[in-house]
PDB file of N, CA and C in Angstrom:
ATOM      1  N   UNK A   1       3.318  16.271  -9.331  1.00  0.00           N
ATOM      2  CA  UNK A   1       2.443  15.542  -8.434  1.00  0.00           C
ATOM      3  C   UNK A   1       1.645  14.526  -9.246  1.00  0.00           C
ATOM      4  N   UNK A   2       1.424  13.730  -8.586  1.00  0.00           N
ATOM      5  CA  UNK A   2       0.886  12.074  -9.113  1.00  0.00           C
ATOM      6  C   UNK A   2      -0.549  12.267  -9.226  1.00  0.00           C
ATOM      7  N   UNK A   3      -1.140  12.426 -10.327  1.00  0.00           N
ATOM      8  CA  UNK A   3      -2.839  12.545  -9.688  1.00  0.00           C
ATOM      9  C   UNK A   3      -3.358  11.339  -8.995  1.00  0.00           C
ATOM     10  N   UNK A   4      -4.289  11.579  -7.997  1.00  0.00           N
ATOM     11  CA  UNK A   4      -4.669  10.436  -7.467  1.00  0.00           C
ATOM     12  C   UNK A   4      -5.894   9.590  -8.007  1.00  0.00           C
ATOM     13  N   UNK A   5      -6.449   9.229  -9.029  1.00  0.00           N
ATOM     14  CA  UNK A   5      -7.058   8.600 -10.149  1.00  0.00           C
ATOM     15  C   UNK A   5      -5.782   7.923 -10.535  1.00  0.00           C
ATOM     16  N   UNK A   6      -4.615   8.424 -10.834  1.00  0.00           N
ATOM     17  CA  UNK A   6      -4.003   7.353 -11.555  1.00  0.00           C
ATOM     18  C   UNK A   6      -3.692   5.677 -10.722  1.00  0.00           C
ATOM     19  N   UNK A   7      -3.209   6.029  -9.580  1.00  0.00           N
ATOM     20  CA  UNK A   7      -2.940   5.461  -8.289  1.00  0.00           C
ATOM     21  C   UNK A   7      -3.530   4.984  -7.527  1.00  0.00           C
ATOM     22  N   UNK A   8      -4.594   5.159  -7.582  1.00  0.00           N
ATOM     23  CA  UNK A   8      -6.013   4.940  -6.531  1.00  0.00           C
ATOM     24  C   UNK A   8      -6.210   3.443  -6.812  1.00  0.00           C
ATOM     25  N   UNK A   9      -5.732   3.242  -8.148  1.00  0.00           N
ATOM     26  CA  UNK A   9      -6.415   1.309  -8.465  1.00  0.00           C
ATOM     27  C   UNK A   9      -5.171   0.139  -7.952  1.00  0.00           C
ATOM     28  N   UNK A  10      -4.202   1.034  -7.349  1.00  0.00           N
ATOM     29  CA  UNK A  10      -2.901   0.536  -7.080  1.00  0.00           C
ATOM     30  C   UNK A  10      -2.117   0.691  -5.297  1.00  0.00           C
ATOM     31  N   UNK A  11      -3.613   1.398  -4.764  1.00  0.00           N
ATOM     32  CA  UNK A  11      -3.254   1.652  -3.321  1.00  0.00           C
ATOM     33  C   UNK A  11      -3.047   0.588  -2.769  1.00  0.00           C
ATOM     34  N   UNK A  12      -3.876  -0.999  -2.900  1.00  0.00           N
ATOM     35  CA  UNK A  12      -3.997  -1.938  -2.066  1.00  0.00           C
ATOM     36  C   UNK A  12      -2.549  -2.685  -2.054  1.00  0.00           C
ATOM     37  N   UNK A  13      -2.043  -3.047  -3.308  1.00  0.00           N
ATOM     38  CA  UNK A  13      -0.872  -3.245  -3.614  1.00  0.00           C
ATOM     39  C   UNK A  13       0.495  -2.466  -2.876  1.00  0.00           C
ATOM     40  N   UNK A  14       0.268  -1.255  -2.787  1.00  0.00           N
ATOM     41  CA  UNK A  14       1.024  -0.180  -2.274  1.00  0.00           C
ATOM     42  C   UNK A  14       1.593  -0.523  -0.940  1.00  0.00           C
ATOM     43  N   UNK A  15       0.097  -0.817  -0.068  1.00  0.00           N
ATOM     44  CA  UNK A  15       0.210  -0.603   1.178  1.00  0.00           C
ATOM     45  C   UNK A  15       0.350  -2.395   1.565  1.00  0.00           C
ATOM     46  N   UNK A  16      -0.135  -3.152   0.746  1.00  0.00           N
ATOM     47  CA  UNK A  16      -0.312  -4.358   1.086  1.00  0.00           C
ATOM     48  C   UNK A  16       1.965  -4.709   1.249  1.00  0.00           C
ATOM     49  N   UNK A  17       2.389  -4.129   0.288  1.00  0.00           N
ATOM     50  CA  UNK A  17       4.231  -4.242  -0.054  1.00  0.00           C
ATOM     51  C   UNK A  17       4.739  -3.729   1.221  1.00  0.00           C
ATOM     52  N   UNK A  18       3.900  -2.910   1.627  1.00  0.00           N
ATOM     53  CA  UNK A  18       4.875  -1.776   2.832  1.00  0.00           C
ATOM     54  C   UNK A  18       4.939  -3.031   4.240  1.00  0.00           C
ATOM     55  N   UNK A  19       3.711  -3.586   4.607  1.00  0.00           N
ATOM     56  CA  UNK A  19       2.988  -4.093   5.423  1.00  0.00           C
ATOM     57  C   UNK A  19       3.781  -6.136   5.172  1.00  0.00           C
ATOM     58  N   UNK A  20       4.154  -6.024   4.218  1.00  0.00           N
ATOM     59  CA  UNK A  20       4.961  -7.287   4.027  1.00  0.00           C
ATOM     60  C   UNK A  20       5.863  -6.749   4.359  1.00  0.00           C
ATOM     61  N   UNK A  21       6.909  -5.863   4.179  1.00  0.00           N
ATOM     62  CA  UNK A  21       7.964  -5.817   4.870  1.00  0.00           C
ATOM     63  C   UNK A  21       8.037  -6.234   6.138  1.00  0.00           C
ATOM     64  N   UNK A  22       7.469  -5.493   6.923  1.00  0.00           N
ATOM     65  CA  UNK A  22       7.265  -5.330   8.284  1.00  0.00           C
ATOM     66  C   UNK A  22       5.573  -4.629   8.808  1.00  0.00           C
ATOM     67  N   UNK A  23       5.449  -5.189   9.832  1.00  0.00           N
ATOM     68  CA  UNK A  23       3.962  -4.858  10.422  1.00  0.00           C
ATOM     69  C   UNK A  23       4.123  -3.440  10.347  1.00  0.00           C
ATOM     70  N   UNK A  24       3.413  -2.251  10.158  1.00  0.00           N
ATOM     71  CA  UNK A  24       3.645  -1.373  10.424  1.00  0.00           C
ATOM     72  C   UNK A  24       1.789  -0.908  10.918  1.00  0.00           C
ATOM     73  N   UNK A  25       1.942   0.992  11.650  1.00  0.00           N
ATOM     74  CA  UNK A  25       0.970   1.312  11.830  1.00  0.00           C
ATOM     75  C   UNK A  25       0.203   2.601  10.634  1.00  0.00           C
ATOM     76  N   UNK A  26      -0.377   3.056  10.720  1.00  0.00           N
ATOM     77  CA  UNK A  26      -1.008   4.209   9.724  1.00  0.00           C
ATOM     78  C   UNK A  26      -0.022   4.734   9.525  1.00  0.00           C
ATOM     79  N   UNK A  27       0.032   5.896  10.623  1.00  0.00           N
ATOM     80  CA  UNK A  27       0.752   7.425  10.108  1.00  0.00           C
ATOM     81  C   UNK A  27       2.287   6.850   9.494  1.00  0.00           C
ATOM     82  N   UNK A  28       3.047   5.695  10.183  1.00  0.00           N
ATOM     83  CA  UNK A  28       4.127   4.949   9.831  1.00  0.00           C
ATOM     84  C   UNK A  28       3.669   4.801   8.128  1.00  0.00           C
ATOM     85  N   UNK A  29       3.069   4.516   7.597  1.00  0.00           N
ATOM     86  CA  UNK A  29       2.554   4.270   6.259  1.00  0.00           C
ATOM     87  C   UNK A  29       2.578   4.899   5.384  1.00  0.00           C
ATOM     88  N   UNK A  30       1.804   6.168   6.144  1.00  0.00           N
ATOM     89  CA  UNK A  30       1.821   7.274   5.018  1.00  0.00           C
ATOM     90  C   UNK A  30       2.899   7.767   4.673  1.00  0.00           C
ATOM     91  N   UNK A  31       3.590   8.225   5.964  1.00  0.00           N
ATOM     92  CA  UNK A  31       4.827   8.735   6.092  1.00  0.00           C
ATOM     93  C   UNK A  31       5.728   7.900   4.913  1.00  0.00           C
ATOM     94  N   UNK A  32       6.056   6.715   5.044  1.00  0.00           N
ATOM     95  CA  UNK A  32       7.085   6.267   4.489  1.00  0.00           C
ATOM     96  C   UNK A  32       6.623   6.011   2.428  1.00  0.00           C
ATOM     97  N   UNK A  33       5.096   5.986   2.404  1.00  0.00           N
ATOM     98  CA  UNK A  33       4.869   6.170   0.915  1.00  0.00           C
ATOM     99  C   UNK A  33       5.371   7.563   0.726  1.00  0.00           C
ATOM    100  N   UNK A  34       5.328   8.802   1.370  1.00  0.00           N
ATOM    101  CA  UNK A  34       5.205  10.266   0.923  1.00  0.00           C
ATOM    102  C   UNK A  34       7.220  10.334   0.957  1.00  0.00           C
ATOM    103  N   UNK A  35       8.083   9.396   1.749  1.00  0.00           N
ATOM    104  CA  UNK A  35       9.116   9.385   1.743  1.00  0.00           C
ATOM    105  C   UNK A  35       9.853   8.391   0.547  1.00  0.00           C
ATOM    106  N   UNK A  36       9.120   7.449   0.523  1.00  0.00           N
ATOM    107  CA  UNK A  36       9.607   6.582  -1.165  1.00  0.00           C
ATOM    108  C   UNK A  36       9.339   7.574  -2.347  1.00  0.00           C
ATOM    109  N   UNK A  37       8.324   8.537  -2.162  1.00  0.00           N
ATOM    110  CA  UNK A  37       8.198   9.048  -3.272  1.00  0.00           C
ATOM    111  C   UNK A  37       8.619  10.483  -4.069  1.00  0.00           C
ATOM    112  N   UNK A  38       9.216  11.021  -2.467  1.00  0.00           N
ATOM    113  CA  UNK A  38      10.008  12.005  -2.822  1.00  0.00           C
ATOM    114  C   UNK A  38       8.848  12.598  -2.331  1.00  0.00           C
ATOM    115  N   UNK A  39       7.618  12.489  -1.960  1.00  0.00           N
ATOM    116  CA  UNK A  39       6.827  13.401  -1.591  1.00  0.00           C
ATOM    117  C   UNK A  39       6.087  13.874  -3.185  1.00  0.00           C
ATOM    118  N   UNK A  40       6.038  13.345  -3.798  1.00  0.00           N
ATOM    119  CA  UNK A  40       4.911  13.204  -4.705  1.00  0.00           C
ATOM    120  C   UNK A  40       4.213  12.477  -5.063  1.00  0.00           C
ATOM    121  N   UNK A  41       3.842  11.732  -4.016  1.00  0.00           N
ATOM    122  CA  UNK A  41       2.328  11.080  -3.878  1.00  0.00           C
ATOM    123  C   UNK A  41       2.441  10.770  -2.271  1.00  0.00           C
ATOM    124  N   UNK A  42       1.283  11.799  -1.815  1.00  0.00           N
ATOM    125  CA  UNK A  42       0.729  11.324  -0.200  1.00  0.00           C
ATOM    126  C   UNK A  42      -0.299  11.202  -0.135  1.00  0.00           C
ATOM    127  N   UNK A  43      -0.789   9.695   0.794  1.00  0.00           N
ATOM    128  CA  UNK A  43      -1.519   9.966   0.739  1.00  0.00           C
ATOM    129  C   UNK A  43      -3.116  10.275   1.894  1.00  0.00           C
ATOM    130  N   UNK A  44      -3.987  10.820   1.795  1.00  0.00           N
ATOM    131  CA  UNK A  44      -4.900  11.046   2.654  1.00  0.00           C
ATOM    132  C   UNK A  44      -5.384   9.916   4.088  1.00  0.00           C
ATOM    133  N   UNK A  45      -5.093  10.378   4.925  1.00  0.00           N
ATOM    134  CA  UNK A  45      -5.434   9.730   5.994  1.00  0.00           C
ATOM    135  C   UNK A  45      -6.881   8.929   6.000  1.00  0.00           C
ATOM    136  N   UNK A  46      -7.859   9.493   5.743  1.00  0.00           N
ATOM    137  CA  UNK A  46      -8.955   9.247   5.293  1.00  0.00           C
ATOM    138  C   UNK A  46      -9.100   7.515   3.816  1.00  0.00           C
ATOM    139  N   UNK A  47      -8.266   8.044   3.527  1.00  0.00           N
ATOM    140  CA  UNK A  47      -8.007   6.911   2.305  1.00  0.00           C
ATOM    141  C   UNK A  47      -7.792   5.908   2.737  1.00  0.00           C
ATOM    142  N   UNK A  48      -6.405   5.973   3.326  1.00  0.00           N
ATOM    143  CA  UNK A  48      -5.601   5.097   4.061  1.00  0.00           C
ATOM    144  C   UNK A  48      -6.346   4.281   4.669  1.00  0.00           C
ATOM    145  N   UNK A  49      -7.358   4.691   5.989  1.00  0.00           N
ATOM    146  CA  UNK A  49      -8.174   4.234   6.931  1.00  0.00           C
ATOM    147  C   UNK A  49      -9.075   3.127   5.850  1.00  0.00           C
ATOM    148  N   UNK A  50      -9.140   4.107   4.736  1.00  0.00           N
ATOM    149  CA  UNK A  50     -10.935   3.382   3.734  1.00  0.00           C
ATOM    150  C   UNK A  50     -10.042   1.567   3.202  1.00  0.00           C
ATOM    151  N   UNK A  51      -8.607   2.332   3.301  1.00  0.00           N
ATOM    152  CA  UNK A  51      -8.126   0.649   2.146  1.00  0.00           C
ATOM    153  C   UNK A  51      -7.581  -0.311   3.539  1.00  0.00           C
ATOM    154  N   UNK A  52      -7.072   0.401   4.697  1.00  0.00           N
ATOM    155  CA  UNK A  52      -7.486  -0.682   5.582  1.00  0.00           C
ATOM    156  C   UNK A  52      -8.444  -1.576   5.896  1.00  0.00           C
ATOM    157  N   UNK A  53      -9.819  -0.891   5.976  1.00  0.00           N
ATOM    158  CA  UNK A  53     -11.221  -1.669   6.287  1.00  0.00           C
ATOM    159  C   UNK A  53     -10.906  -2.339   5.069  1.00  0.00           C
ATOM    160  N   UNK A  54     -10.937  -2.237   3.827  1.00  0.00           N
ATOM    161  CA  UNK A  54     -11.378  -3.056   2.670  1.00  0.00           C
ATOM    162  C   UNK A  54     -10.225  -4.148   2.546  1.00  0.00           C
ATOM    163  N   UNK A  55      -8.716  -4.299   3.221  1.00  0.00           N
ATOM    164  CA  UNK A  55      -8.253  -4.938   3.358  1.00  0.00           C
ATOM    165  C   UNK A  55      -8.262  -6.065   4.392  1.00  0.00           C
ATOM    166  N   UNK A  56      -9.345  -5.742   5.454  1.00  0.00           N
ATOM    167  CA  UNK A  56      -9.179  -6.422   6.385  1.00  0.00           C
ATOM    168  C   UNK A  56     -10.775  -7.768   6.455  1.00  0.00           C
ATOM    169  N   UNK A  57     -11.458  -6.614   5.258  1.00  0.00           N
ATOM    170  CA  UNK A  57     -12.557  -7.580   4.935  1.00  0.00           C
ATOM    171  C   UNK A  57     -12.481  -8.563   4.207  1.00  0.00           C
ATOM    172  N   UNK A  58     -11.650  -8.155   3.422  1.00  0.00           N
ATOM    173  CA  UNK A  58     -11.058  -9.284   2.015  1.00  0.00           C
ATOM    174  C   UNK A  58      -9.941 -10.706   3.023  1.00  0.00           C
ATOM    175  N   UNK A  59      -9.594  -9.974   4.132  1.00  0.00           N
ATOM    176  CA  UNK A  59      -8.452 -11.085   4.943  1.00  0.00           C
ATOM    177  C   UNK A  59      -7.431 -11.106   4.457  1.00  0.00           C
ATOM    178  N   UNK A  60      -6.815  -9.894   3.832  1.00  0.00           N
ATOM    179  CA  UNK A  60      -5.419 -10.015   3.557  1.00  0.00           C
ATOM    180  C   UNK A  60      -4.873  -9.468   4.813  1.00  0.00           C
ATOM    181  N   UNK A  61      -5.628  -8.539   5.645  1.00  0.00           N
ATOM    182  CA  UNK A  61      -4.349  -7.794   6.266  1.00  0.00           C
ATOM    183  C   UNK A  61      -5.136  -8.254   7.864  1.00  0.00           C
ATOM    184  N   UNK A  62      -4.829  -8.358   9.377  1.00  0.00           N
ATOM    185  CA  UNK A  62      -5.172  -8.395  10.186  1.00  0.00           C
ATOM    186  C   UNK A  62      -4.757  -7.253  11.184  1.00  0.00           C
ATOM    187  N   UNK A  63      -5.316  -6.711  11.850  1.00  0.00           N
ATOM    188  CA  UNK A  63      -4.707  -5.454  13.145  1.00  0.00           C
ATOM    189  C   UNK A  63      -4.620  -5.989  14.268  1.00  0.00           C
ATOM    190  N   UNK A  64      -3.720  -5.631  15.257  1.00  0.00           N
ATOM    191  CA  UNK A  64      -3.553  -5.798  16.729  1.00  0.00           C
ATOM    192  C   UNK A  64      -2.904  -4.283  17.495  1.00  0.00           C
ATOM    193  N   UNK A  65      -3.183  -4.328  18.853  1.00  0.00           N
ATOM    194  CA  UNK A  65      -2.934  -3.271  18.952  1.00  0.00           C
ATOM    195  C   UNK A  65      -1.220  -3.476  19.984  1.00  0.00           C
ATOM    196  N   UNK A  66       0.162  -2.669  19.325  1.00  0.00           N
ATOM    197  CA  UNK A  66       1.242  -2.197  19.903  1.00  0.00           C
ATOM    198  C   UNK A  66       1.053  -2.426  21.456  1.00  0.00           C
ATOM    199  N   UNK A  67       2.004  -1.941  22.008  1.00  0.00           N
ATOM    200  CA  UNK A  67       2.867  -1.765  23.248  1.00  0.00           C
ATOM    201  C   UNK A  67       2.858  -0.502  22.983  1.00  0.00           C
ATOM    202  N   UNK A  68       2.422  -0.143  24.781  1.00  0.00           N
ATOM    203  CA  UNK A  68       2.188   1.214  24.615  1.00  0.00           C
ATOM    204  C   UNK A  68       3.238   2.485  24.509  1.00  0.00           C
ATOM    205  N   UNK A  69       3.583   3.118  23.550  1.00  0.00           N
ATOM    206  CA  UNK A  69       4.717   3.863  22.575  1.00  0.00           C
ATOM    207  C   UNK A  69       4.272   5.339  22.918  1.00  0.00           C
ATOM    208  N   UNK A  70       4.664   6.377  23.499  1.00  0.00           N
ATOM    209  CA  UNK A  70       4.376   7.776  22.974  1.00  0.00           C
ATOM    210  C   UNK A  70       3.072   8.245  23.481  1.00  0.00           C
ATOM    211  N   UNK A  71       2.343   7.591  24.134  1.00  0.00           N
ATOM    212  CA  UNK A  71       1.552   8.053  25.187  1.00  0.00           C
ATOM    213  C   UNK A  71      -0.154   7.329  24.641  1.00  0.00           C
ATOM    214  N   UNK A  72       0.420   5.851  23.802  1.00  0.00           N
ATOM    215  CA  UNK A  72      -0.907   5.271  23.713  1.00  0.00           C
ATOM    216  C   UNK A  72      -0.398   4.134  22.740  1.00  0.00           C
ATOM    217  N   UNK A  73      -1.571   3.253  22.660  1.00  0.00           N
ATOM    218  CA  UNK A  73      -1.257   2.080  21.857  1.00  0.00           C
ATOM    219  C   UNK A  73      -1.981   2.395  20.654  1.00  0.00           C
ATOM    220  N   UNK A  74      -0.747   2.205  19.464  1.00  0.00           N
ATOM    221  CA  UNK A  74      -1.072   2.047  18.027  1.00  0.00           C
ATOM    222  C   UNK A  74      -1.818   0.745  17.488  1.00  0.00           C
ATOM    223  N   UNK A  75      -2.045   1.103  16.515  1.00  0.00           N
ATOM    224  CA  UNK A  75      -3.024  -0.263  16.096  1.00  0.00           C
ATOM    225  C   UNK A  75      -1.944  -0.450  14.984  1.00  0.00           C
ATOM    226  N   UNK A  76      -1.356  -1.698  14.549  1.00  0.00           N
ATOM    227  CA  UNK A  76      -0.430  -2.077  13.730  1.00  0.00           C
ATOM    228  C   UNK A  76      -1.156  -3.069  12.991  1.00  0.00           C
ATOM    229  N   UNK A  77      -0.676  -3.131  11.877  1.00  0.00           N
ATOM    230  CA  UNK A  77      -1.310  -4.267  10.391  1.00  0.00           C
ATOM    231  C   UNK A  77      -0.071  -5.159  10.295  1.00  0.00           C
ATOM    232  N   UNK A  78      -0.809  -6.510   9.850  1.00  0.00           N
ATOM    233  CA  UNK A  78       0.327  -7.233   9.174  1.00  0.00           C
ATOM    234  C   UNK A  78      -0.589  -7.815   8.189  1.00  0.00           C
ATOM    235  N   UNK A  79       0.421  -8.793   6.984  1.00  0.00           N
ATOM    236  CA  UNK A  79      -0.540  -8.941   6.433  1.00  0.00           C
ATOM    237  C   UNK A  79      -0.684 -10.793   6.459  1.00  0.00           C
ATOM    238  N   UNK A  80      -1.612 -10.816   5.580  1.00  0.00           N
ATOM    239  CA  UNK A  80      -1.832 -12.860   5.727  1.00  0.00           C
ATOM    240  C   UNK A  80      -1.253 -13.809   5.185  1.00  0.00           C
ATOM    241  N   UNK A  81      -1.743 -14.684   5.152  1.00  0.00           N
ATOM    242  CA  UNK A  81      -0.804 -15.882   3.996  1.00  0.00           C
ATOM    243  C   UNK A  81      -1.972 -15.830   2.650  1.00  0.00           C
ATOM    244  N   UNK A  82      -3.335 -15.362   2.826  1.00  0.00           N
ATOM    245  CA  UNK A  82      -3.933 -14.985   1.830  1.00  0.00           C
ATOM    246  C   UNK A  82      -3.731 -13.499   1.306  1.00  0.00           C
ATOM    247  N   UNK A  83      -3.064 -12.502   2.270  1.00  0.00           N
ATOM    248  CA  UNK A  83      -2.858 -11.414   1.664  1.00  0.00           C
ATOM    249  C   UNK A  83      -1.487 -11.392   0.904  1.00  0.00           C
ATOM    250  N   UNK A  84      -0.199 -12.038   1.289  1.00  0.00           N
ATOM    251  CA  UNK A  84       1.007 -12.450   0.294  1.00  0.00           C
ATOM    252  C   UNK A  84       0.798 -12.941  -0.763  1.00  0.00           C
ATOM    253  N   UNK A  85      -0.324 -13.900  -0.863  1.00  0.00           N
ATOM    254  CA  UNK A  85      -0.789 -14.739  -2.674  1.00  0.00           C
ATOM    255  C   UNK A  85      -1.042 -13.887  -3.275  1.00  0.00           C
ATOM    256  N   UNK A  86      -2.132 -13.056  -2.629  1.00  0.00           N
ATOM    257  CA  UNK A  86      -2.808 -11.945  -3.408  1.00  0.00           C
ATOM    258  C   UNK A  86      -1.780 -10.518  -4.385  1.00  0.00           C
ATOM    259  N   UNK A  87      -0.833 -10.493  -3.015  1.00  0.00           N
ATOM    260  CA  UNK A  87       0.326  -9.699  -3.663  1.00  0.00           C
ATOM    261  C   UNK A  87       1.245  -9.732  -4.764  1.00  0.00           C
ATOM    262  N   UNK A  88       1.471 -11.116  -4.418  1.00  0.00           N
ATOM    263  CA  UNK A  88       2.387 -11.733  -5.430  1.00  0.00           C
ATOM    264  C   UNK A  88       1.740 -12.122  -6.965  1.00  0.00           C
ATOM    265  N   UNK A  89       0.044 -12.185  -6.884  1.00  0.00           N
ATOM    266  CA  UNK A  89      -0.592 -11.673  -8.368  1.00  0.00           C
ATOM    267  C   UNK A  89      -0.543 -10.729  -8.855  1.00  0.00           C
ATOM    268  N   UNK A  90      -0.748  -9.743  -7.643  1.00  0.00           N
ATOM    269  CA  UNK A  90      -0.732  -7.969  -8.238  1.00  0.00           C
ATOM    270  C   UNK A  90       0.853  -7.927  -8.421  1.00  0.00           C
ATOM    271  N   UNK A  91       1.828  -8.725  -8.029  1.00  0.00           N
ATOM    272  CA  UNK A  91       2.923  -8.152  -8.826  1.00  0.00           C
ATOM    273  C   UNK A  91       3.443  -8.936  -9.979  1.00  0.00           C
ATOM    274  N   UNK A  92       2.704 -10.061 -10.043  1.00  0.00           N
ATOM    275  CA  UNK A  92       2.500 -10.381 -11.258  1.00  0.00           C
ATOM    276  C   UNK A  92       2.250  -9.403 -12.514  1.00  0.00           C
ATOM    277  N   UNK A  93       0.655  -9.226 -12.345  1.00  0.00           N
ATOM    278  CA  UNK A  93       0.006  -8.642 -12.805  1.00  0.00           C
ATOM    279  C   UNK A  93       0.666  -7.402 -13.457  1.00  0.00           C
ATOM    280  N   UNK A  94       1.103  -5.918 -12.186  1.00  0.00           N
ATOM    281  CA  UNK A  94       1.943  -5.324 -12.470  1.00  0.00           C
ATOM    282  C   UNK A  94       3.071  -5.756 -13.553  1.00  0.00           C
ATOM    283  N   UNK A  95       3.878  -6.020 -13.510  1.00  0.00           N
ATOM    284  CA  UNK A  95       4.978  -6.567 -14.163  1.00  0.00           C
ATOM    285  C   UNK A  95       4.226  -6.641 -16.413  1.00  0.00           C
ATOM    286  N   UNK A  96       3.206  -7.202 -15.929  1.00  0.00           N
ATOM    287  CA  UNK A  96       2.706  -7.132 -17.310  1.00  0.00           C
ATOM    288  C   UNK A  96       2.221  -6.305 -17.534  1.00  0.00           C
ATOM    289  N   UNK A  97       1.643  -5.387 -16.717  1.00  0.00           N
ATOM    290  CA  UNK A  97       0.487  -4.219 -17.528  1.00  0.00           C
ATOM    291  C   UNK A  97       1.588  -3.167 -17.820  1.00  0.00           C
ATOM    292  N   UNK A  98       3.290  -3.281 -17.050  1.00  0.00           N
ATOM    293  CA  UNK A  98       4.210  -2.345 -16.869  1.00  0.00           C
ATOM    294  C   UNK A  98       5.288  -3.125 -18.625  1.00  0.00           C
ATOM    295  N   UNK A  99       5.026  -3.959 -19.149  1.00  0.00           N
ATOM    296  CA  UNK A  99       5.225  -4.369 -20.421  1.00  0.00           C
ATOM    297  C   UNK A  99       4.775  -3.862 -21.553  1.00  0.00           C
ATOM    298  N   UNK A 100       3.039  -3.684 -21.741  1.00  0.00           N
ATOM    299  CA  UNK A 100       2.108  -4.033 -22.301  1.00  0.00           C
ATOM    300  C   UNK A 100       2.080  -2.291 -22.471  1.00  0.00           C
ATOM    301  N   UNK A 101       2.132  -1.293 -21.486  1.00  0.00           N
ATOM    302  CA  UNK A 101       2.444   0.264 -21.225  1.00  0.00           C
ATOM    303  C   UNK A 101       3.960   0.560 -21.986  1.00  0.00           C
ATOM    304  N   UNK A 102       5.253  -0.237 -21.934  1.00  0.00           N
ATOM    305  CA  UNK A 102       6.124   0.320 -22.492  1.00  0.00           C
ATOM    306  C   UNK A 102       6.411  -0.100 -23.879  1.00  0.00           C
ATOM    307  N   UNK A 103       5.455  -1.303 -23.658  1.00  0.00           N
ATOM    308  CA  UNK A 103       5.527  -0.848 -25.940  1.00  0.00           C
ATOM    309  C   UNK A 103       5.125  -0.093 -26.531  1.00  0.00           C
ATOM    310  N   UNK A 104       3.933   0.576 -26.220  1.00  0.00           N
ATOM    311  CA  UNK A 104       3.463   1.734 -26.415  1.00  0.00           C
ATOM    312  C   UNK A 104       3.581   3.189 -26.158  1.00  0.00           C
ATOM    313  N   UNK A 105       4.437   3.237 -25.400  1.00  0.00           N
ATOM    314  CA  UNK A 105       5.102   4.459 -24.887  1.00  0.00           C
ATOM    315  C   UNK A 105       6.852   4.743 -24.675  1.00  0.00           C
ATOM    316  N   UNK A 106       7.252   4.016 -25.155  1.00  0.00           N
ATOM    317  CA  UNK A 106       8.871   3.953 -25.641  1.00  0.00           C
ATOM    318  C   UNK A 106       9.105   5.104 -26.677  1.00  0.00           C
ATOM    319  N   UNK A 107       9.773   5.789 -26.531  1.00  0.00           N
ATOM    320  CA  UNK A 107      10.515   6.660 -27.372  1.00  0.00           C
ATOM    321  C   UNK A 107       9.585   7.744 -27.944  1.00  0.00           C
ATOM    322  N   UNK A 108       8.651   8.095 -26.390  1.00  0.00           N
ATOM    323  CA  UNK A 108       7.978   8.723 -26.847  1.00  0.00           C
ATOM    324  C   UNK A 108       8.075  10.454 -25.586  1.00  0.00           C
ATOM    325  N   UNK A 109       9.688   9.867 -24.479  1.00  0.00           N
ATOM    326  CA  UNK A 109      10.053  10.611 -23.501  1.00  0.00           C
ATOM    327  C   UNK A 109      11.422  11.279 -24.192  1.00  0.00           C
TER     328      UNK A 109
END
């Protein structure tokens, strides 16, 4: 299991990738991180909810609410044309700190 300190500085990114694919809603979210990951890293509903608000303040991500599905309307995310820039730094970004980590830790598995 993934501790969640390690991950926690990497949620926005996480969810911001899922949400570029396609609009999706919460539980759709969690579900499909806890399914990319084999089910070692899920994460808290509570969380989830906390990096929505903080995404939606920043204006990367916007909500609207579904067509009514299953006996109510979901609230679905997509994200912005300021939340894609933003992404595409953090995978910038990523990409180097995931460099900068394997010189130092090569041949050490």
């Amino acid at each position: 299991m993934i501790r969640s300190d390690i991950i926690r500085g990497h949620l926005d990114a996480i969810i911001l990738r899922l949400i570029y694919e396609q609009d999706r809603y919460g539980y759709e979210i969690a579900k499909e991180i806890g399914q990319r990951t084999n089910e070692r890293f899920q994460i808290k509903e509570a969380t989830l909810y906390a990096v929505f608000q903080r995404l939606e303040r920043k204006e990367l991500i916007e909500s609207y609410l579904g067509d009514v599905s299953q006996g109510g309307k979901r609230r679905y995310y997509t994200i912005t044309k300021l939340g894609r820039a933003y992404l595409k730094e953090t995978a910038d970004e990523w990409k180097e700190i995931k460099d900068i980590m394997n010189i130092f830790m090569e041949g050490l598995l």
